[in-house]
Protein backbone atom coordinates (compact mmCIF):
# COMPACT_ATOMS: atom_id res chain seq x y z
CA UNK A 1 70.59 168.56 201.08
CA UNK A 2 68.81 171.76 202.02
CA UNK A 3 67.68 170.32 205.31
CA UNK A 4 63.74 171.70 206.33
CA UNK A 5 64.29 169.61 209.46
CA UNK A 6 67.60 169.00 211.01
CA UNK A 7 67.27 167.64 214.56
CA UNK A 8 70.09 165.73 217.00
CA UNK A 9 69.60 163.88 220.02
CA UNK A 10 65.77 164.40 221.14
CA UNK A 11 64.81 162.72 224.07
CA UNK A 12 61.22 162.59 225.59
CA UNK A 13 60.19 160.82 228.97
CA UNK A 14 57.20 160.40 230.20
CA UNK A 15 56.85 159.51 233.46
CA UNK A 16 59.44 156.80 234.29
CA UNK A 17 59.50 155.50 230.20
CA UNK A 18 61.99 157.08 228.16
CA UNK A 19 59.02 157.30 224.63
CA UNK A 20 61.80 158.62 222.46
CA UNK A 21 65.16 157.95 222.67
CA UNK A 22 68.53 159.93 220.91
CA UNK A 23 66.74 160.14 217.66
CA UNK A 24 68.09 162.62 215.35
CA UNK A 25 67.43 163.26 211.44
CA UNK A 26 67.51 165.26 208.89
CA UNK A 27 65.12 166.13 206.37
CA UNK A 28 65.24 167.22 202.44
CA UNK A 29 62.41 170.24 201.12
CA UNK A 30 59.82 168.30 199.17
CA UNK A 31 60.62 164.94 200.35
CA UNK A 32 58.12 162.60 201.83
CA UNK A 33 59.50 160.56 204.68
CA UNK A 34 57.39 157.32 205.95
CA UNK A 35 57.65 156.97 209.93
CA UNK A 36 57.29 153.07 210.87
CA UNK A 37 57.35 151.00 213.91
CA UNK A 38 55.30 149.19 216.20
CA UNK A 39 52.27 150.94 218.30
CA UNK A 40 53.73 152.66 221.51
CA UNK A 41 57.70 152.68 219.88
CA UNK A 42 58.03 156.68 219.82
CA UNK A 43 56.20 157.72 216.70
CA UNK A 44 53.53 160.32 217.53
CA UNK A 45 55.77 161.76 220.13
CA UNK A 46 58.95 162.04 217.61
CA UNK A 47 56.65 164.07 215.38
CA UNK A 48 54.86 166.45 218.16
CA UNK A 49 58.19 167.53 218.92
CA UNK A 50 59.00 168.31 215.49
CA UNK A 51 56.42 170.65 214.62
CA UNK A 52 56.74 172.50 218.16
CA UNK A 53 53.53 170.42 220.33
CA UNK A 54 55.93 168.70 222.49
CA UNK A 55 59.36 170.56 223.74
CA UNK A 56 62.13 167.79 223.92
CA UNK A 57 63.71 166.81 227.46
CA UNK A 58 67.07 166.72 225.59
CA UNK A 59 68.33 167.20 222.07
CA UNK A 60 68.15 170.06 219.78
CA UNK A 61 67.71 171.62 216.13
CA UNK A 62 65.60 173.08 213.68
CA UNK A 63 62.34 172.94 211.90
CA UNK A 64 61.41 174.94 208.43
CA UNK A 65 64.85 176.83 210.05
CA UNK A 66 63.62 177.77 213.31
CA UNK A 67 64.54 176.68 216.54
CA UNK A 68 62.07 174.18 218.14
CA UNK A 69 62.96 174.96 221.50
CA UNK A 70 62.84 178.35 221.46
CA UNK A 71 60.42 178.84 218.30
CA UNK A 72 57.67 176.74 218.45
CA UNK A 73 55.25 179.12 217.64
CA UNK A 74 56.65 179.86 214.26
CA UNK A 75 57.05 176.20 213.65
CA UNK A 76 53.52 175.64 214.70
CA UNK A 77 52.26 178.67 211.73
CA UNK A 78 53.94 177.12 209.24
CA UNK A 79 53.17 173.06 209.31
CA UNK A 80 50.11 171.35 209.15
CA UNK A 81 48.97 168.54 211.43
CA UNK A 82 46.73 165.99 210.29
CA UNK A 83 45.86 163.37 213.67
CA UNK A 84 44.80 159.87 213.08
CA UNK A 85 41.56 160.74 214.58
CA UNK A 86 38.96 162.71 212.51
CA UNK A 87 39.17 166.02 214.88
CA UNK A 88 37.08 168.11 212.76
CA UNK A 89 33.16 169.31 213.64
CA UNK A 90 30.90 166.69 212.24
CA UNK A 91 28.02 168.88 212.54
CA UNK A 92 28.86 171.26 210.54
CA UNK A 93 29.40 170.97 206.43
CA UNK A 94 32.59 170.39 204.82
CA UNK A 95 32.77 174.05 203.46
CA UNK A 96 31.90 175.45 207.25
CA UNK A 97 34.80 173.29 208.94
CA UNK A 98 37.68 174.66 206.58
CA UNK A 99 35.88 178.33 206.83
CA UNK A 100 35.69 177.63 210.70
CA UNK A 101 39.60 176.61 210.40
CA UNK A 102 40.18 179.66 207.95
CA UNK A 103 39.12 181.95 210.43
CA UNK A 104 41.79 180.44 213.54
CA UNK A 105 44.46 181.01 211.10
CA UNK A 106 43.42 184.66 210.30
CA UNK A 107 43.86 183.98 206.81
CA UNK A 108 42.61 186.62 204.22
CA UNK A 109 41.04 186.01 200.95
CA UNK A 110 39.23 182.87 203.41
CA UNK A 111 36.40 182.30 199.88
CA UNK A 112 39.16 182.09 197.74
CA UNK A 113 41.52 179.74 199.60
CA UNK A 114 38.44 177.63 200.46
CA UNK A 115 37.43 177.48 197.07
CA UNK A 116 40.76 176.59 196.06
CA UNK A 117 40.92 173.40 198.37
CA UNK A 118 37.63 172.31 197.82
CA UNK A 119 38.77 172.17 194.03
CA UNK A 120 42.14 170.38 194.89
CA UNK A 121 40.84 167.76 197.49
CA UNK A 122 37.91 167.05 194.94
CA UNK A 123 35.09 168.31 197.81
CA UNK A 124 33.23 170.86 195.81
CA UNK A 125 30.40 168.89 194.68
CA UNK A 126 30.10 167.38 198.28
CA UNK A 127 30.54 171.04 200.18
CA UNK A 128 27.31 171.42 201.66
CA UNK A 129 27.38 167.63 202.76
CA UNK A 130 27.56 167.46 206.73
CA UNK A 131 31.13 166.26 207.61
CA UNK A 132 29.17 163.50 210.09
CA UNK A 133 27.43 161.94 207.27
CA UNK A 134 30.89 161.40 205.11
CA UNK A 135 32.70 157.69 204.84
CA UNK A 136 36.47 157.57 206.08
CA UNK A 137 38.09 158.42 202.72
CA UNK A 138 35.97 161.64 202.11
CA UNK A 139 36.81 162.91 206.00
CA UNK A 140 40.13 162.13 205.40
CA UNK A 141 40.09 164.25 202.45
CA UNK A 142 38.16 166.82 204.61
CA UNK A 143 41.12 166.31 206.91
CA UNK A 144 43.82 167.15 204.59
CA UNK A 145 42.27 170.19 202.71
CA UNK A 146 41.83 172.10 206.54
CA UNK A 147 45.63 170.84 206.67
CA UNK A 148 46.67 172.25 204.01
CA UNK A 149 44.72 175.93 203.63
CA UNK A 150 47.14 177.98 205.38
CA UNK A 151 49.60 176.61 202.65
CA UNK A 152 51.82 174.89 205.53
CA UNK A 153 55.59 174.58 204.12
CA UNK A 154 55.76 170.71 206.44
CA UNK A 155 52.64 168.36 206.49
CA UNK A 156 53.02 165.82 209.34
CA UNK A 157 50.74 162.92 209.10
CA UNK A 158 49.67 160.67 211.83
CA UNK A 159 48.58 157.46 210.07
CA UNK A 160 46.04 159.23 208.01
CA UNK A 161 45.14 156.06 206.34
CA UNK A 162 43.68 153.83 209.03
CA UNK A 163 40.66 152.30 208.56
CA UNK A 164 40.10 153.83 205.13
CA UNK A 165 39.75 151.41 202.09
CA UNK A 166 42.34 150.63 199.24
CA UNK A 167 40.82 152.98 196.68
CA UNK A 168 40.93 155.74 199.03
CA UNK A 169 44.58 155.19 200.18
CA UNK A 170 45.62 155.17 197.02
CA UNK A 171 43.99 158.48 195.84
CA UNK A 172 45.12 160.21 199.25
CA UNK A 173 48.61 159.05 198.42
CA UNK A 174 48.28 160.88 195.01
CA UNK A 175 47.50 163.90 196.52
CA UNK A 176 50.67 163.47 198.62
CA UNK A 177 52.93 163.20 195.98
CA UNK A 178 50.93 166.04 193.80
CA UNK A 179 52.09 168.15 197.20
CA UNK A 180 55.51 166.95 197.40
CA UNK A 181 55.99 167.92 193.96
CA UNK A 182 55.03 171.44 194.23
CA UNK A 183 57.46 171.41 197.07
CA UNK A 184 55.48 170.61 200.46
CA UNK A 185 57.21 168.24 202.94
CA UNK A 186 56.10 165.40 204.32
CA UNK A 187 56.18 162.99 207.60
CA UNK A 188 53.69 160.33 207.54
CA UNK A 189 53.33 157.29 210.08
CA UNK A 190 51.72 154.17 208.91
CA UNK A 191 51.70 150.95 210.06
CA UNK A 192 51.16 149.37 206.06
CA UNK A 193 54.27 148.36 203.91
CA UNK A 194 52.95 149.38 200.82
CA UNK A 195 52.26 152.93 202.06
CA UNK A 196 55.67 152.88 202.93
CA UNK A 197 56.87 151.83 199.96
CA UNK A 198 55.70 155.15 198.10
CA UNK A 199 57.83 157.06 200.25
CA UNK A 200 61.16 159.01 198.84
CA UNK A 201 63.05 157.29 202.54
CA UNK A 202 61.03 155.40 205.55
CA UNK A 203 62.64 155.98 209.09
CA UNK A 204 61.61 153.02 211.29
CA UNK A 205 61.59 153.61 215.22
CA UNK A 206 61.40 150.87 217.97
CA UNK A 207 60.85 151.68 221.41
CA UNK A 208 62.18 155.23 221.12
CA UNK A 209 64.89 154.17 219.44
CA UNK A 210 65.64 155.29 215.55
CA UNK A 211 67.24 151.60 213.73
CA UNK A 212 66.98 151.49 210.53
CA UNK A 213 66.28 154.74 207.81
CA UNK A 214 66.77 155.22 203.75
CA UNK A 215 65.34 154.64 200.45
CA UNK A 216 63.60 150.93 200.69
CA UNK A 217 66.58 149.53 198.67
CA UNK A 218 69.25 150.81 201.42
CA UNK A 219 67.14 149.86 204.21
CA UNK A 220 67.01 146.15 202.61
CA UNK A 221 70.30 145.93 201.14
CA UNK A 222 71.57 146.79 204.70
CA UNK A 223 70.47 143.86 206.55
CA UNK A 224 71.81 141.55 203.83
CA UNK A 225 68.86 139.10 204.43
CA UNK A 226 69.01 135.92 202.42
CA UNK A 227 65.66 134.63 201.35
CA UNK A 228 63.47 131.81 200.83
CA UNK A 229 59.82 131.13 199.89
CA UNK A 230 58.60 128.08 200.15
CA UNK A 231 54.84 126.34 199.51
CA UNK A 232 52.87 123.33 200.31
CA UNK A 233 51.33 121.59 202.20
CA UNK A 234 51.53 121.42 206.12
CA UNK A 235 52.89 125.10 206.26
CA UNK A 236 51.86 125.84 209.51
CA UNK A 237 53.78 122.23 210.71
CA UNK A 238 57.21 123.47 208.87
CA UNK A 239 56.92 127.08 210.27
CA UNK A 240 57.14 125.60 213.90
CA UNK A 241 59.61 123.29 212.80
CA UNK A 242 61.91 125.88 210.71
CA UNK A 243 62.43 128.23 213.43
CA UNK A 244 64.31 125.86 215.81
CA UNK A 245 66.94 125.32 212.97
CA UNK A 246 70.04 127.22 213.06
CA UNK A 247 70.75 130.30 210.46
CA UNK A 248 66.92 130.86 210.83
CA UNK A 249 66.19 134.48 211.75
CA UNK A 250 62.48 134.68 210.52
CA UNK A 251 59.55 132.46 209.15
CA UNK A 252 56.61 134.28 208.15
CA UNK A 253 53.92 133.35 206.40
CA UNK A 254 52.26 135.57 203.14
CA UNK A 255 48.46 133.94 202.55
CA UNK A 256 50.25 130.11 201.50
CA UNK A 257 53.84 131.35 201.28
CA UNK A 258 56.14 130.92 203.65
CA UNK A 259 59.26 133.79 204.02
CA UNK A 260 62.34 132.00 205.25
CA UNK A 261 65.15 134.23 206.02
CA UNK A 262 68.62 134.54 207.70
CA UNK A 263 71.56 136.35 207.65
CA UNK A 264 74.02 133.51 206.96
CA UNK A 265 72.84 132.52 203.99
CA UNK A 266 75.03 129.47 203.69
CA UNK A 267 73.68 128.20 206.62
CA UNK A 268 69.78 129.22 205.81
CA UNK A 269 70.99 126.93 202.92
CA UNK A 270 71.96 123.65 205.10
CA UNK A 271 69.44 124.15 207.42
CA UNK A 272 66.23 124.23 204.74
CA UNK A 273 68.41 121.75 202.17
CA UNK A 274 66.19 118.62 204.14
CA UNK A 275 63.03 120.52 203.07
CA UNK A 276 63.82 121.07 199.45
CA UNK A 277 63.96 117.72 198.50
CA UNK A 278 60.70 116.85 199.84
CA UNK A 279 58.66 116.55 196.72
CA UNK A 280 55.61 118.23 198.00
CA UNK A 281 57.49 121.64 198.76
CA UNK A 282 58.11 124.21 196.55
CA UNK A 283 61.27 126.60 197.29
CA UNK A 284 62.20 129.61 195.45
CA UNK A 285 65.27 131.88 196.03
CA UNK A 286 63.72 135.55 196.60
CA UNK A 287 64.18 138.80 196.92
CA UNK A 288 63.46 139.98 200.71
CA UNK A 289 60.24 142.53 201.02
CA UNK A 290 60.26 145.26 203.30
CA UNK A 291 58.16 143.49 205.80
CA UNK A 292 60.53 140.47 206.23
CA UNK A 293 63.16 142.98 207.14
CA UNK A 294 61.01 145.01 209.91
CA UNK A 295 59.93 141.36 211.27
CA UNK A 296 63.96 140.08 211.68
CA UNK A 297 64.64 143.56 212.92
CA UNK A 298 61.91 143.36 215.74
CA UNK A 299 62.82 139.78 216.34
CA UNK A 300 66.33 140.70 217.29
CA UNK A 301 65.19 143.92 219.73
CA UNK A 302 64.28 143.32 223.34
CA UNK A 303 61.61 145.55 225.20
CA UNK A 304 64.70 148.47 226.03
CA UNK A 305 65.60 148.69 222.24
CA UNK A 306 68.72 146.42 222.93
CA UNK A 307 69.77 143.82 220.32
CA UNK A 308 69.17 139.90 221.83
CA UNK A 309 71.52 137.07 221.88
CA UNK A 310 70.61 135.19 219.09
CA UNK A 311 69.02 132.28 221.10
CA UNK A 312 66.69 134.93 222.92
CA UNK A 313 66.00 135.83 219.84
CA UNK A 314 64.94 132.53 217.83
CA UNK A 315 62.77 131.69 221.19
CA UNK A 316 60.35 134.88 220.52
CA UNK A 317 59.91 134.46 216.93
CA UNK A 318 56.50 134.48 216.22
């Protein structure tokens, strides 16, 4: 793999709270790598240090090849940043903002490269339009054409998505891929499955610590989960009553399914075999999502990024 980011052992504290933990990675050119995990697990801060905002307390390695210790700067020119919060000037038009953004860069041809984004985000009918007056998917789009008009060789996104509606998501994801394909990397955070899902591996981080990564099939096949769903009535009744049974890692419910899962899945089997033969139930063998992974992983973490004793860990399920 021609690695565009190859880091080992960063380590960020803040204060008295170790926010990232040993993480290291590595990173293909024109890949696009989903960062998940829980609010306040490491995220953000995993990315600021990558792109040269944030110098690590420990660890070391590269970015696009340069040192992010010692070469931040360089790291910095060449990678754009898009924040979860809008951070552009809402009172000025969409075509001022990336001029505005041109002009910090010191970029020549600035008309050209404007024009060129405006075209490739889809914003040149809308240019004049103040940025304040446009909904969450067009100042997200806004967002990602000032990202992208230095022509950045690593796009880091910080949950770009949030609050923006299905449609929108799905065309900004479009765009992501169109980029990856013409050879742009890519770290995005989000906190939706299906998001993740899209991307070439997913990384997922939990209090500072990095536990599972891969494509989606690795990351699943690894935890060997064995799966039921079940439906009916009373759901809420046999959720409660499900997670005090042995070989029970997870029950989660999915709108009037239930996701029953374990790792033993001959014992998930005795323990649920009561259930199945009551008549109003429905059970199905199935294949485990994404999501009931991440929910037995967090279920068997405590607060320090330790794995619980399984007891502790059946007593917090949710």
């Amino acid at each position: 793999m021609n690695a565009v980011i190859d880091v080992h052992g960063l380590v960020k504290t803040f204060g008295d709270k170790r926010v990232v933990d040993d993480v290291s990675l590595q990173v293909g050119k024109g890949q696009i790598y989903g960062f998940l995990g829980p609010n306040g697990s490491g995220k953000t801060t995993t990315l600021r240090m990558l792109c040269g905002l944030l110098t690590p307390d420990a660890g070391s390695g590269t970015c696009l090849g340069f040192d992010i210790r010692t070469e931040a700067a360089e790291i910095k020119r060449r990678t754009g940043y898009m924040t979860q919060k809008f951070s552009l000037y809402e009172d000025l038009t969409i075509r001022e903002n990336l001029d505005f953004v041109g002009r910090v860069y010191g970029l020549d041809k600035l008309k050209t490269r404007v024009d060129a984004a405006l075209e490739r985000l889809g914003l040149t009918s809308r240019q004049k339009q103040l940025a304040g007056q446009l909904s969450g998917g067009w100042k997200q789009r806004l967002a990602l054409a000032a990202c992208i008009l230095h022509e950045p060789e690593l796009l880091l996104l910080d949950e770009p998505t949030a609050g923006v509606d299905p449609k929108a998501r799905r065309d900004f994801w479009d765009q992501i891929h169109t980029l990856a394909g013409q050879g742009l990397t890519v770290l995005v955070s989000t906190h939706y499955m299906d998001e993740a899902e899209r991307c070439h591996e997913i990384l997922y981080i939990a209090y500072g610590k990095l536990v599972a990564r891969g494509t989606i099939a690795e990351v699943i096949g690894a935890h060997e989960l064995a799966t039921w769903s079940v439906e009916g009535p009373g759901l809420h009744i046999l959720s409660r009553d499900l997670q005090k049974l042995p070989g029970i890692a997870t029950v989660a419910a999915f709108g009037s399914v239930l996701h029953v899962s374990g790792r033993d899945a001959g014992l998930l089997e005795k323990s649920i075999a009561p259930y199945r033969a009551r008549p109003e139930l429905k059970w199905q063998r199935t294949e485990p999502s994404l999501e009931d992974v991440f929910i037995q992983l967090m279920s068997g973490l405590d607060s320090d990024g330790g794995r619980k004793a399984p007891e502790e860990a059946r007593e917090k399920q949710p």
